[in-house]
Protein backbone atom coordinates (compact mmCIF):
# COMPACT_ATOMS: atom_id res chain seq x y z
CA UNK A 1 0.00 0.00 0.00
CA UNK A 2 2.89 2.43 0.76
CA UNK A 3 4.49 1.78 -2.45
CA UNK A 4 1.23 2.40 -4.25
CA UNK A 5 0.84 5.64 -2.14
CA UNK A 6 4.82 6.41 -3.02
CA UNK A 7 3.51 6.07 -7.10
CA UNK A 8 1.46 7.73 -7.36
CA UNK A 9 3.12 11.04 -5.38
CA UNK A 10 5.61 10.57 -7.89
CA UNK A 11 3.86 10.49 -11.33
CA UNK A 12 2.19 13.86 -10.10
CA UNK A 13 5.32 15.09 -9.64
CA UNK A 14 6.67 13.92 -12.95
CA UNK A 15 3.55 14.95 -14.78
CA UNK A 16 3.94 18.81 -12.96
CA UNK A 17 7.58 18.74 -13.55
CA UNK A 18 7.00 17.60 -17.56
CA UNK A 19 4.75 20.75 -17.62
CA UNK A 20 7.38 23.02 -16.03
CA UNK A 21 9.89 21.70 -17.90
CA UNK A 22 7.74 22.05 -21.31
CA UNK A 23 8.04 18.29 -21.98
CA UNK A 24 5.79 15.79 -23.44
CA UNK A 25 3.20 15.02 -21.57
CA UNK A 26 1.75 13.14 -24.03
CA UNK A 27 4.20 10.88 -24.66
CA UNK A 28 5.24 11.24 -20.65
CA UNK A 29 1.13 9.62 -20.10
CA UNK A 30 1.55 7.03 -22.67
CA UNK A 31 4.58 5.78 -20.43
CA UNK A 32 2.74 6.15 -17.71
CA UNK A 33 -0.19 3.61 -19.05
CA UNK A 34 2.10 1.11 -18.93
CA UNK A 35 4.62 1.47 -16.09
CA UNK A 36 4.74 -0.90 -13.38
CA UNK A 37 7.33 0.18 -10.47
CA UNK A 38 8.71 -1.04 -7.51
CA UNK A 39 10.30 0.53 -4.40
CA UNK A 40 14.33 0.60 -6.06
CA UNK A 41 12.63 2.45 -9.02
CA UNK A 42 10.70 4.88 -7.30
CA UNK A 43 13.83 5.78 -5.10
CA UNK A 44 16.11 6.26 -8.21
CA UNK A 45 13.29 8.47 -9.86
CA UNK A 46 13.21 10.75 -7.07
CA UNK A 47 16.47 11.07 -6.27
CA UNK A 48 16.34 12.45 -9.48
CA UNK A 49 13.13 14.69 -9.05
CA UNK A 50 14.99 15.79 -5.79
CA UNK A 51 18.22 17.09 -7.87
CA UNK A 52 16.01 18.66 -10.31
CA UNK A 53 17.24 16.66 -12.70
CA UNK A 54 15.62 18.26 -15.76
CA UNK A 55 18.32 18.12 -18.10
CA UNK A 56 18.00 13.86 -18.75
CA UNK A 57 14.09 13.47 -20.40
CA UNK A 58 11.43 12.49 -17.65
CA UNK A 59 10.56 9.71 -19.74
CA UNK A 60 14.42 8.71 -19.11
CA UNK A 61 13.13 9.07 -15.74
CA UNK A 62 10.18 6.88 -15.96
CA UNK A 63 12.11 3.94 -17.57
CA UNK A 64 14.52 4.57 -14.31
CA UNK A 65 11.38 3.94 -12.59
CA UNK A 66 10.45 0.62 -14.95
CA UNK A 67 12.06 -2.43 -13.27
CA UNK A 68 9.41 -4.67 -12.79
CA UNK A 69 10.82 -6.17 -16.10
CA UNK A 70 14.26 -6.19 -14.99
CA UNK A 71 13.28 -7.86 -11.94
CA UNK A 72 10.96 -10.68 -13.21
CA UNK A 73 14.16 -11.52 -15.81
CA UNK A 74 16.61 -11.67 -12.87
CA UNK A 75 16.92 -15.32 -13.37
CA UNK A 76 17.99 -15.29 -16.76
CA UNK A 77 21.33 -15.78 -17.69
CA UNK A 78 21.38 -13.38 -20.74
CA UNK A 79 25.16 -14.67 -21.98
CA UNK A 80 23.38 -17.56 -22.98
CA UNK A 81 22.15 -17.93 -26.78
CA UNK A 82 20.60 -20.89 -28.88
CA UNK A 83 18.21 -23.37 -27.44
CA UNK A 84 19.54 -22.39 -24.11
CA UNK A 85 18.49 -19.35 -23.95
CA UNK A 86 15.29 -20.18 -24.90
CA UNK A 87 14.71 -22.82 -22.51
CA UNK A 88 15.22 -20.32 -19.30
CA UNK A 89 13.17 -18.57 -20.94
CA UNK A 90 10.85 -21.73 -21.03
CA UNK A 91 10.94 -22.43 -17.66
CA UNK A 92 10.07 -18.87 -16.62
CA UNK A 93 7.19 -18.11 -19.11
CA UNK A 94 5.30 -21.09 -17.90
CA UNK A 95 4.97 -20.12 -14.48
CA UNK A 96 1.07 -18.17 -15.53
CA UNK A 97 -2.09 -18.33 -14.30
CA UNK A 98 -4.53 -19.92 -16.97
CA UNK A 99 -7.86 -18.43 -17.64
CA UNK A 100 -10.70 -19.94 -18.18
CA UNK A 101 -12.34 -19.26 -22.17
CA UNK A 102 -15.27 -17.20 -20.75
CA UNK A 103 -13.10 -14.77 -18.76
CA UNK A 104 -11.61 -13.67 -22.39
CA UNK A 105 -14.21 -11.51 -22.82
CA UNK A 106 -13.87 -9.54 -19.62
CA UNK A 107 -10.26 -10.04 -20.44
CA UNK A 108 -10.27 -8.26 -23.51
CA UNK A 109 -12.30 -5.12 -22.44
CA UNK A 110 -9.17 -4.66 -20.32
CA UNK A 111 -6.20 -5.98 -23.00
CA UNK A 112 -7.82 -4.35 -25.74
CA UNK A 113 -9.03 -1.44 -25.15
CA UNK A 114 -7.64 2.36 -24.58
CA UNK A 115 -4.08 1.15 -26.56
CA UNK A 116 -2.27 3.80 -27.88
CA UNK A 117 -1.91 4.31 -31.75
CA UNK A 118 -5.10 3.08 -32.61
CA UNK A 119 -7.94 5.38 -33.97
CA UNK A 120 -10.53 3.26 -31.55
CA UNK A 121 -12.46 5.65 -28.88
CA UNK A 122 -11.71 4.49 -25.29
CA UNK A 123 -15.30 2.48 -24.76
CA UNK A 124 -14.34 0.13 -27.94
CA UNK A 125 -12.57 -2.61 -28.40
CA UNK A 126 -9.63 -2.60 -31.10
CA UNK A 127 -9.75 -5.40 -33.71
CA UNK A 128 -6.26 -6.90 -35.48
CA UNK A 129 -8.21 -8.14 -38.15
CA UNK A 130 -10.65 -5.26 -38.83
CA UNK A 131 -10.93 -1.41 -38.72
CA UNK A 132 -14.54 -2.16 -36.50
CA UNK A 133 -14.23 -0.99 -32.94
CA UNK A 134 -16.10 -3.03 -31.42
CA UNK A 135 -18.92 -2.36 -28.71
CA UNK A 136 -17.99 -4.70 -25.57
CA UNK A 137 -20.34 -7.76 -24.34
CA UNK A 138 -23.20 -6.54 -26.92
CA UNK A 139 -21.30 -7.10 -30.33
CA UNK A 140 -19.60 -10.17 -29.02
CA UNK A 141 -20.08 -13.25 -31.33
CA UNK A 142 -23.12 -15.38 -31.75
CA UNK A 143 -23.71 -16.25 -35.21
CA UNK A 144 -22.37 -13.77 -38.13
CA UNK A 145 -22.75 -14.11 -42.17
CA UNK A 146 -20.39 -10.98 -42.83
CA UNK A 147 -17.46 -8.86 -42.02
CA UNK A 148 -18.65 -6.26 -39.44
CA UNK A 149 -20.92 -8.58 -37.83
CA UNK A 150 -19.39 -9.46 -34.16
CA UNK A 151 -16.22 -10.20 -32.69
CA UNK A 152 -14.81 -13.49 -31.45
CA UNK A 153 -11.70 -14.53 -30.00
CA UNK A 154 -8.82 -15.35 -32.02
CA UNK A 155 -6.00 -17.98 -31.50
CA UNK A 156 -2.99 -16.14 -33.54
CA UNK A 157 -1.30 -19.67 -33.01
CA UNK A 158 -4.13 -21.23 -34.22
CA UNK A 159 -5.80 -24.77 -32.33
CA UNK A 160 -5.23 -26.94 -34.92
CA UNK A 161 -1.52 -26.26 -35.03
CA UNK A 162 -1.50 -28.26 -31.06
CA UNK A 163 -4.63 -30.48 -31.53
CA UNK A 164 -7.02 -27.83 -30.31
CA UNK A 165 -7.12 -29.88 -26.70
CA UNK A 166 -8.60 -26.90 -24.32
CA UNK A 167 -6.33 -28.20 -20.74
CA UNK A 168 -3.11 -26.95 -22.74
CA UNK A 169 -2.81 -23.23 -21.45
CA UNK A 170 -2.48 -22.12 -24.92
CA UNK A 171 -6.27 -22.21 -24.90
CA UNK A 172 -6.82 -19.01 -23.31
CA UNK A 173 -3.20 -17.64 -23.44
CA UNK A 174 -4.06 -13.93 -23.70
CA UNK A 175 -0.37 -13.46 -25.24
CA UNK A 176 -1.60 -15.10 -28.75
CA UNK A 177 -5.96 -14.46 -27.73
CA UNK A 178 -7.25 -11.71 -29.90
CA UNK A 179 -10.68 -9.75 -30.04
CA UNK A 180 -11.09 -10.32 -33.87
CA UNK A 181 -13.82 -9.75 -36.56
CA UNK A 182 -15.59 -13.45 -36.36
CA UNK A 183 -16.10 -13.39 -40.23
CA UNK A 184 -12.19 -12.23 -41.01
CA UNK A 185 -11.71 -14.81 -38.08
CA UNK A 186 -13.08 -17.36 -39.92
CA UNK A 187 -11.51 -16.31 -43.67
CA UNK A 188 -7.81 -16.98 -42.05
CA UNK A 189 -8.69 -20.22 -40.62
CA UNK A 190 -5.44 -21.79 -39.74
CA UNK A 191 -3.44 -20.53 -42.44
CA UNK A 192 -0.10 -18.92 -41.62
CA UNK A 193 1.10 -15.51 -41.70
CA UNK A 194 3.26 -15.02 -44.50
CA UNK A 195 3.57 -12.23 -47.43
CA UNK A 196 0.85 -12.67 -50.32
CA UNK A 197 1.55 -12.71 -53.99
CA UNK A 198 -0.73 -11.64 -56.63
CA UNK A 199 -4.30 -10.43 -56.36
CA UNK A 200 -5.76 -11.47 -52.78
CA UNK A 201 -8.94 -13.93 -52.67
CA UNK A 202 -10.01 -11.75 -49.72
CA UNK A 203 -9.35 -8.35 -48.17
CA UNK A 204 -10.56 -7.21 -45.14
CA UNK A 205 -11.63 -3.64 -44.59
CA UNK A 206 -8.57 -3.21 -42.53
CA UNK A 207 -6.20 -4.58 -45.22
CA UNK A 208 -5.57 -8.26 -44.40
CA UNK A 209 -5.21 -10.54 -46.93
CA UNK A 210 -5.76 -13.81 -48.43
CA UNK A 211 -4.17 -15.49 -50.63
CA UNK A 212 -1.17 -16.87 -52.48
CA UNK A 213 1.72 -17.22 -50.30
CA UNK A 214 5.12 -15.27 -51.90
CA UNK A 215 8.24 -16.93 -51.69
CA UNK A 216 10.94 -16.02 -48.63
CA UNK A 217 12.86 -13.32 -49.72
CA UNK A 218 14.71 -10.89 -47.55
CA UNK A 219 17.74 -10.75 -45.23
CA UNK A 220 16.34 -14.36 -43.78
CA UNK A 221 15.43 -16.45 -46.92
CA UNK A 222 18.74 -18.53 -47.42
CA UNK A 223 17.65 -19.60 -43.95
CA UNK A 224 14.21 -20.38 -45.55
CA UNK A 225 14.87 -23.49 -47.81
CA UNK A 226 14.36 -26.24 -45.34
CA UNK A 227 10.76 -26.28 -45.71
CA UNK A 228 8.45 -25.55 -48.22
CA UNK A 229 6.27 -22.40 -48.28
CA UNK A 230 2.39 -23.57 -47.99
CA UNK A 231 -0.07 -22.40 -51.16
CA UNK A 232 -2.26 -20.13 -49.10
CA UNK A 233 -1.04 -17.58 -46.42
CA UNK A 234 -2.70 -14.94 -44.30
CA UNK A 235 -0.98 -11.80 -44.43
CA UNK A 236 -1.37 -8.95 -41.99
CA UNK A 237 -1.45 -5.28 -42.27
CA UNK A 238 2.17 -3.28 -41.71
CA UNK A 239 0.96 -2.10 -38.03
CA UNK A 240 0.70 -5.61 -36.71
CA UNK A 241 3.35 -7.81 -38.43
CA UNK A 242 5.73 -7.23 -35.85
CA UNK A 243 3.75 -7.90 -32.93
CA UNK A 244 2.58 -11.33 -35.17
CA UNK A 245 6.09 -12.29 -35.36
CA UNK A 246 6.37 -11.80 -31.88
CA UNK A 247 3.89 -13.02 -30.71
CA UNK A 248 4.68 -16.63 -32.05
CA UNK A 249 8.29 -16.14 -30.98
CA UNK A 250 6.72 -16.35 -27.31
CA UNK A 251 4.29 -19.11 -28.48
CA UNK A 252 7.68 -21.62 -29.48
CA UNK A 253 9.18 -20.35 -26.25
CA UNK A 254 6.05 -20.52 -24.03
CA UNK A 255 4.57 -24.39 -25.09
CA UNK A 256 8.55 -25.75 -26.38
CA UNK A 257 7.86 -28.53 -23.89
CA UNK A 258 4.01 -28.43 -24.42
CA UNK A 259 2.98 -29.34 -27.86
CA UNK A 260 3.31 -32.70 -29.09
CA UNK A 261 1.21 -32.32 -32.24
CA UNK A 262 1.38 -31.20 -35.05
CA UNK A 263 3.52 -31.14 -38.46
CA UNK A 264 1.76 -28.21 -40.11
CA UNK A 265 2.99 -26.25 -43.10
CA UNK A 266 4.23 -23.60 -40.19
CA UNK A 267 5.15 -25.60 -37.32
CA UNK A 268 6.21 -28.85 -36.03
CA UNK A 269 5.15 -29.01 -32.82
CA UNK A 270 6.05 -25.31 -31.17
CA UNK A 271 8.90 -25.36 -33.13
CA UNK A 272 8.85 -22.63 -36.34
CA UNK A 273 9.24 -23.50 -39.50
CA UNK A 274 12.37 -22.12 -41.37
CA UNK A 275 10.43 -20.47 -44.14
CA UNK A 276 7.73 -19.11 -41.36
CA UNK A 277 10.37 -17.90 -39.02
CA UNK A 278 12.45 -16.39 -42.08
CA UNK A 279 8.93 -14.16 -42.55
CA UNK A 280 8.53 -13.44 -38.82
CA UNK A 281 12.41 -12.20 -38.53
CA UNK A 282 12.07 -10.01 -41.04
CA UNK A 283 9.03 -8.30 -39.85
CA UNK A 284 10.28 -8.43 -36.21
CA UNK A 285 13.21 -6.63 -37.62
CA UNK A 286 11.28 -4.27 -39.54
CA UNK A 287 8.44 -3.23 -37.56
CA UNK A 288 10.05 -2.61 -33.78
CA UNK A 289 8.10 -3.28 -30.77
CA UNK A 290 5.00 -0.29 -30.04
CA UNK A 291 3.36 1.50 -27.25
CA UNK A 292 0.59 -1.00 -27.95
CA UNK A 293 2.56 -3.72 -27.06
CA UNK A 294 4.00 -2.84 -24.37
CA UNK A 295 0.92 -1.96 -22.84
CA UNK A 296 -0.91 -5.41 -23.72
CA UNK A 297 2.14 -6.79 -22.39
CA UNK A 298 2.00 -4.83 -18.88
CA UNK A 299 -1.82 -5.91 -18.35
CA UNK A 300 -1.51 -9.44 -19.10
CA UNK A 301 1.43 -9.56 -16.68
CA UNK A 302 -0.14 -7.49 -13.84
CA UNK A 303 -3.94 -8.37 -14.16
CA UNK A 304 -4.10 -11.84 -15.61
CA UNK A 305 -1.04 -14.28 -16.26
CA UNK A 306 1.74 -12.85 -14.35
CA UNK A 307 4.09 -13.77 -17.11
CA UNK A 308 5.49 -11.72 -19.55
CA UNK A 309 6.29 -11.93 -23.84
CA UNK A 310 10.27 -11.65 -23.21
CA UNK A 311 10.61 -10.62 -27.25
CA UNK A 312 8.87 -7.27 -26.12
CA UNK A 313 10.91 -6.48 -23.30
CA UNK A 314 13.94 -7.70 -24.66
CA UNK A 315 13.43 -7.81 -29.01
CA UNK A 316 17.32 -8.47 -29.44
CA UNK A 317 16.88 -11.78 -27.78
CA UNK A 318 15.02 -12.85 -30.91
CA UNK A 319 18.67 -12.87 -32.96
CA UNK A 320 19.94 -14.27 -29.74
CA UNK A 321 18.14 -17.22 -29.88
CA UNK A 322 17.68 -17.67 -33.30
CA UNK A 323 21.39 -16.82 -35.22
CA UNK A 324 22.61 -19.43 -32.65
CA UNK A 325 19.85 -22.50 -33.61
């Protein structure tokens, strides 16, 4: 309770101090949204605060303040690389609480709403797959014939790819569980993300598409030639490849040890396929982790799961783990 008390003194003070010091609030608040402190980091911000410290950036500051992540990687023995690596990161990931698949949609009025970047109002519910914001609890899904009908909830790793047995935790894992469009939903199916060649057999109204999967190319595709590249592919929109990619990054982390079945065209088991993880480095790479993230990733962890997506707190253990497999 003190601590609590002790945050919340502070961001007043760093919110005043941003508007003394003509900073951005804005981007100061969107910080904010997503911080979660503990007693070391609220000392070290104000210390800082105390010596009027206005010449380093209060969001500086805030990330000062930030060491819940620090702290739940503390374990981690980050000269590691390879399978090794990945396997602390194993062990630590699967310490969560599992939900069951009703709470999702309580869930997701919490995960998925108020994110920064997106043009949804703060009493809707943003959609991956769609440019609908959704109304919570009254547009969920029930029955729907079209695109804009009702929302559902989306396994980015989809059930097939594991068997679809509901006592794995990957059932209601709120890291890959997604408020999506139930039509779009139901248009990807369990295809795989990948980059689409040619005219699309579907579009969303968002800009997802359908169709013929492209070959590898890129910085990754000599990597890409162990396994062929499936006929049909889901591909989706610039603003969300990255947090795809990293999103199944955690998923072959998270359930290494879990998944048994299957050989898809993607996966074999929870490991990645080397054309599908040729496609997911490159968009890691090229779209970098966002405020939206990071704040998904800060409510699962603190309302939900109590684990974390490590490739959002730390992206450069993606090449860690990967250059050394």
């Amino acid at each position: 309770a003190d601590s609590h008390k002790m945050l919340r003194v502070f961001l007043v003070l760093a919110l005043l101090s941003a508007a003394a010091a003509k900073s951005s609030t804005e981007e100061l608040e969107a910080r904010v949204g997503s911080l979660t402190l503990n007693e070391a980091g609220l000392l070290r911000a104000a210390k800082r605060l105390q010596h009027g410290s206005h010449d380093h950036s209060l969001v500086a500051m805030l990330d000062d303040a930030k060491l819940a992540a620090d702290d739940y990687y503390a374990s981690i023995d980050t000269r590691l690389t390879g399978r090794a690596l990945q396997s602390q990161l194993t062990t630590l990931i699967s310490k969560a609480q599992k939900l069951t698949y009703a709470a999702l949609w309580t869930a997701f009025q919490t995960t998925d709403q108020r994110l920064p970047g997106t043009s949804c109002p703060d009493n809707r519910i943003n959609d991956i797959y769609s440019a609908k914001c959704w109304i919570p609890v009254q547009e969920q899904c029930g029955n729907y014939k079209a695109e804009g009908d009702c929302y559902n909830r989306e396994h980015v790793w989809p059930k097939s790819a594991w068997g679809g047995s509901s006592t794995i935790a990957a059932y209601t894992d709120l890291f890959h569980l997604y408020p999506t469009d139930g039509y779009n939903n139901g248009r990807r199916g369990d295809h795989w993300f990948g980059m689409i060649t040619g005219t699309p057999t579907y579009t969303t109204n968002n800009g997802n598409k359908l169709g013929r999967c492209k070959a590898v190319s890129g910085r990754y595709a000599a990597n890409a030639s162990a396994d062929p590249v499936p006929s049909i592919c889901w591909e989706p929109v610039d603003e969300y490849k990255g947090q795809m990619a990293r999103i199944l990054f955690y998923m072959e982390a998270r359930y290494y040890n879990d998944f048994t079945c299957c050989d898809t065209p993607g996966t074999n088991g929870a490991v990645l396929k080397s054309w599908l993880l040729a496609t997911l480095r490159e968009w890691h790479e090229r779209f970098p982790v966002s405020r939206m993230e990071i704040q998904r990733n800060e409510l699962v962890y603190n309302n939900y799961q109590g684990n974390r997506n490590p490739f959002v707190d730390h992206p450069e253990w993606v090449a860690q783990i990967y250059n050394n497999i």
